[in-house]
C-alpha atoms as a PDB file:
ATOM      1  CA  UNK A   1      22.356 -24.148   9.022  1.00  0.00           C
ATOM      2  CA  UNK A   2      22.386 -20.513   8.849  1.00  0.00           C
ATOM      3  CA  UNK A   3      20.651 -17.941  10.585  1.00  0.00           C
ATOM      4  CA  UNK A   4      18.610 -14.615   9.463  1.00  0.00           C
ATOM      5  CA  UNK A   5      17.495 -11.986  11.942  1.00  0.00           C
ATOM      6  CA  UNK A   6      15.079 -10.311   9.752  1.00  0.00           C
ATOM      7  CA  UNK A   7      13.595  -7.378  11.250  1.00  0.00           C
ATOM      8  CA  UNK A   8       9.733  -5.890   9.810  1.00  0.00           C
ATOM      9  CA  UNK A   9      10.106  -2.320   8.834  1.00  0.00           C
ATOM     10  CA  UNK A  10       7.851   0.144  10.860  1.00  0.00           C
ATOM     11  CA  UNK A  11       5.277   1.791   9.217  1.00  0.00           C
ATOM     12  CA  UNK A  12       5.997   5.215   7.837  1.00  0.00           C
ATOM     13  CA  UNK A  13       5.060   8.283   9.757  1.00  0.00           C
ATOM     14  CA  UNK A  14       3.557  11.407   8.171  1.00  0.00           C
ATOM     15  CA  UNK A  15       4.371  14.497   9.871  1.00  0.00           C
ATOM     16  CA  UNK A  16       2.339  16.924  10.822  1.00  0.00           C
ATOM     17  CA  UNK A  17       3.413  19.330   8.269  1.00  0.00           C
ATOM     18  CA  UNK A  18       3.061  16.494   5.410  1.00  0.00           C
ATOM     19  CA  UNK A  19      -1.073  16.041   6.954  1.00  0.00           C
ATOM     20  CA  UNK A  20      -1.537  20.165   7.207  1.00  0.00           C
ATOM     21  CA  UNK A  21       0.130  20.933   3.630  1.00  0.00           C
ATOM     22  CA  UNK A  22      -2.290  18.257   2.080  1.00  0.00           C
ATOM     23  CA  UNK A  23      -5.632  19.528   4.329  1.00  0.00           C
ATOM     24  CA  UNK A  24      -5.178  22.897   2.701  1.00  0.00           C
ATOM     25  CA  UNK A  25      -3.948  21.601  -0.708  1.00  0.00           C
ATOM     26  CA  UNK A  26      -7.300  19.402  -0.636  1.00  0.00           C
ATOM     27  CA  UNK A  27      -9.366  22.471   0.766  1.00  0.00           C
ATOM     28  CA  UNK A  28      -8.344  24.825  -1.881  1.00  0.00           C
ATOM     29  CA  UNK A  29      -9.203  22.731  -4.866  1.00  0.00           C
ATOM     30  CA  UNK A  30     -12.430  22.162  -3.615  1.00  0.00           C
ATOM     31  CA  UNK A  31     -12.298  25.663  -3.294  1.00  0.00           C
ATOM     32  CA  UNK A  32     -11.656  26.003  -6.901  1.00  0.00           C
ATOM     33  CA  UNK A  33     -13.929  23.221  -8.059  1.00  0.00           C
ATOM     34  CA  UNK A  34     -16.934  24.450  -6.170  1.00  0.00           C
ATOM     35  CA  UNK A  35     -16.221  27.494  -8.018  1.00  0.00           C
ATOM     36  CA  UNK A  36     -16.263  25.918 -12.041  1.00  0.00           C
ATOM     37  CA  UNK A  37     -19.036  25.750 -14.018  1.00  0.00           C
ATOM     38  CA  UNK A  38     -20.174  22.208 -15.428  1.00  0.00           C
ATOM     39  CA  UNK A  39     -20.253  22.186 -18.980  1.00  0.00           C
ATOM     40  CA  UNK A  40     -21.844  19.294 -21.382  1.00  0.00           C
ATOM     41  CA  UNK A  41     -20.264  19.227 -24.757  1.00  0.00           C
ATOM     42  CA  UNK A  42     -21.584  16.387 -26.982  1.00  0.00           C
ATOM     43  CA  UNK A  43     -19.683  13.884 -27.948  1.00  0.00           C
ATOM     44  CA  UNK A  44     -19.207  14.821 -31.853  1.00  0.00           C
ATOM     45  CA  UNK A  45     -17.027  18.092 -30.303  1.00  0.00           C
ATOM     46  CA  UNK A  46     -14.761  16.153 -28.816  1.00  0.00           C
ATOM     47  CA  UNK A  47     -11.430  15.390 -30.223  1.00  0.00           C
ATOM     48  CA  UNK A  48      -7.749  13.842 -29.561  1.00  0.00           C
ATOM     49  CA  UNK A  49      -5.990  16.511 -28.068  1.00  0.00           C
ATOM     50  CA  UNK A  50      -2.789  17.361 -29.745  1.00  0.00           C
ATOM     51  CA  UNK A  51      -1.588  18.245 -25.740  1.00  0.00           C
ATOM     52  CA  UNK A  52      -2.793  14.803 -24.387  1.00  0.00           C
ATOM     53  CA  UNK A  53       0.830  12.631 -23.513  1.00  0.00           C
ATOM     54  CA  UNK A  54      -0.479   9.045 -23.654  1.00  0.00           C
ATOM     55  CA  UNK A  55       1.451   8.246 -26.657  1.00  0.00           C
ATOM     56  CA  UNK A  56       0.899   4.355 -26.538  1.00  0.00           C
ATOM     57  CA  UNK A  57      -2.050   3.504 -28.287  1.00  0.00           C
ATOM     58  CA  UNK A  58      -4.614   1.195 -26.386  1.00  0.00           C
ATOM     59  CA  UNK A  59      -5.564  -1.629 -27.881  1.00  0.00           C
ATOM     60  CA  UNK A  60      -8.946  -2.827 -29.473  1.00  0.00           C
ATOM     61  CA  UNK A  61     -10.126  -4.938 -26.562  1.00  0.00           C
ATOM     62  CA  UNK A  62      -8.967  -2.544 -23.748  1.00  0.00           C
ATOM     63  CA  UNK A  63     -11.141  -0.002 -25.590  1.00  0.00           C
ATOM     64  CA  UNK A  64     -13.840  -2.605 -25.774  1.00  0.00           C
ATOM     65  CA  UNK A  65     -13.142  -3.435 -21.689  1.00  0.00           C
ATOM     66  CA  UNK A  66     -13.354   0.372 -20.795  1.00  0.00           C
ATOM     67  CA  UNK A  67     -16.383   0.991 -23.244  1.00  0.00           C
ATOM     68  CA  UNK A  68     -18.178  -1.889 -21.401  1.00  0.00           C
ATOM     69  CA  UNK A  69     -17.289  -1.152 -17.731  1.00  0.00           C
ATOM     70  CA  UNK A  70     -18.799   2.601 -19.055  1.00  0.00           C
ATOM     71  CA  UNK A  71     -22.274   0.940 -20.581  1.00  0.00           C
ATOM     72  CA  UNK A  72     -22.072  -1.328 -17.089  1.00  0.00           C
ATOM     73  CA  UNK A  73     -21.557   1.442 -14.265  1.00  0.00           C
ATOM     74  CA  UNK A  74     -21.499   4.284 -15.976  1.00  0.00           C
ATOM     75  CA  UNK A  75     -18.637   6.976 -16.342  1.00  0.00           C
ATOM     76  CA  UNK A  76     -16.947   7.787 -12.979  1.00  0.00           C
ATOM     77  CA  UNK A  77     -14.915  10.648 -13.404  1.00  0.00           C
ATOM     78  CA  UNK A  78     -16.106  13.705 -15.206  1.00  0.00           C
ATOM     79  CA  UNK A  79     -13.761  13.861 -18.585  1.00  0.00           C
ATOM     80  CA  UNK A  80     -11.247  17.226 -18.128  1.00  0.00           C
ATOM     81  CA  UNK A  81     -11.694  19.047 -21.639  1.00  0.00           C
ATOM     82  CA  UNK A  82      -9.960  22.415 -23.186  1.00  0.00           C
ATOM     83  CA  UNK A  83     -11.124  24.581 -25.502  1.00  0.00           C
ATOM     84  CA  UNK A  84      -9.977  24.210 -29.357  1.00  0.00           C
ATOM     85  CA  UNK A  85      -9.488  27.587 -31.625  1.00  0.00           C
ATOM     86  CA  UNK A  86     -11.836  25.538 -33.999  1.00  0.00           C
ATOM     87  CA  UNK A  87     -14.425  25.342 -31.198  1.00  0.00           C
ATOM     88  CA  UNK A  88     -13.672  21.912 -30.287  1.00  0.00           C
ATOM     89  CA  UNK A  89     -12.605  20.324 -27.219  1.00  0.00           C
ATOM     90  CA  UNK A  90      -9.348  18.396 -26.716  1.00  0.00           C
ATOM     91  CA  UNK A  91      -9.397  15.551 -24.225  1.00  0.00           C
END
């Protein structure tokens, strides 16, 4: 018979430095967000961006999933857009 002293891990501490840096990081973009216009492009402007890095495609019944979930509960994050010289919008 053998015998294992197994000893749980304690839980990780976050210094105070760690908490302060992400108070401010978190106050400055809301900061910055409270600042930035909303802006409502239709849908027909928007367009694959040639600077988006998800290179796998998805397939037909995750995009089905996600477009259901969306009809369901609606969107929950606003969609982050950029300007196109052709006055589109890359997502």
């Amino acid at each position: 018979m053998s015998v294992t002293n197994s000893n749980a891990k304690s839980a990780v501490k976050t210094s105070r430095k760690a908490k302060n840096a992400a108070s401010a990081s978190n106050t400055v973009l809301s900061a910055v967000l409270a600042q930035t216009e909303e802006q409502h492009v239709p849908l027909s402007a928007l367009v694959k961006s040639p600077q988006n890095v998800r290179i796998v495609p998805y397939s037909a019944e995750s995009v089905r999933e996600l477009a259901d979930s969306i009809k369901g509960i609606g969107l929950l994050q606003n969609l982050v857009v950029h300007a196109l010289p052709d006055g589109l919008y890359g997502v």
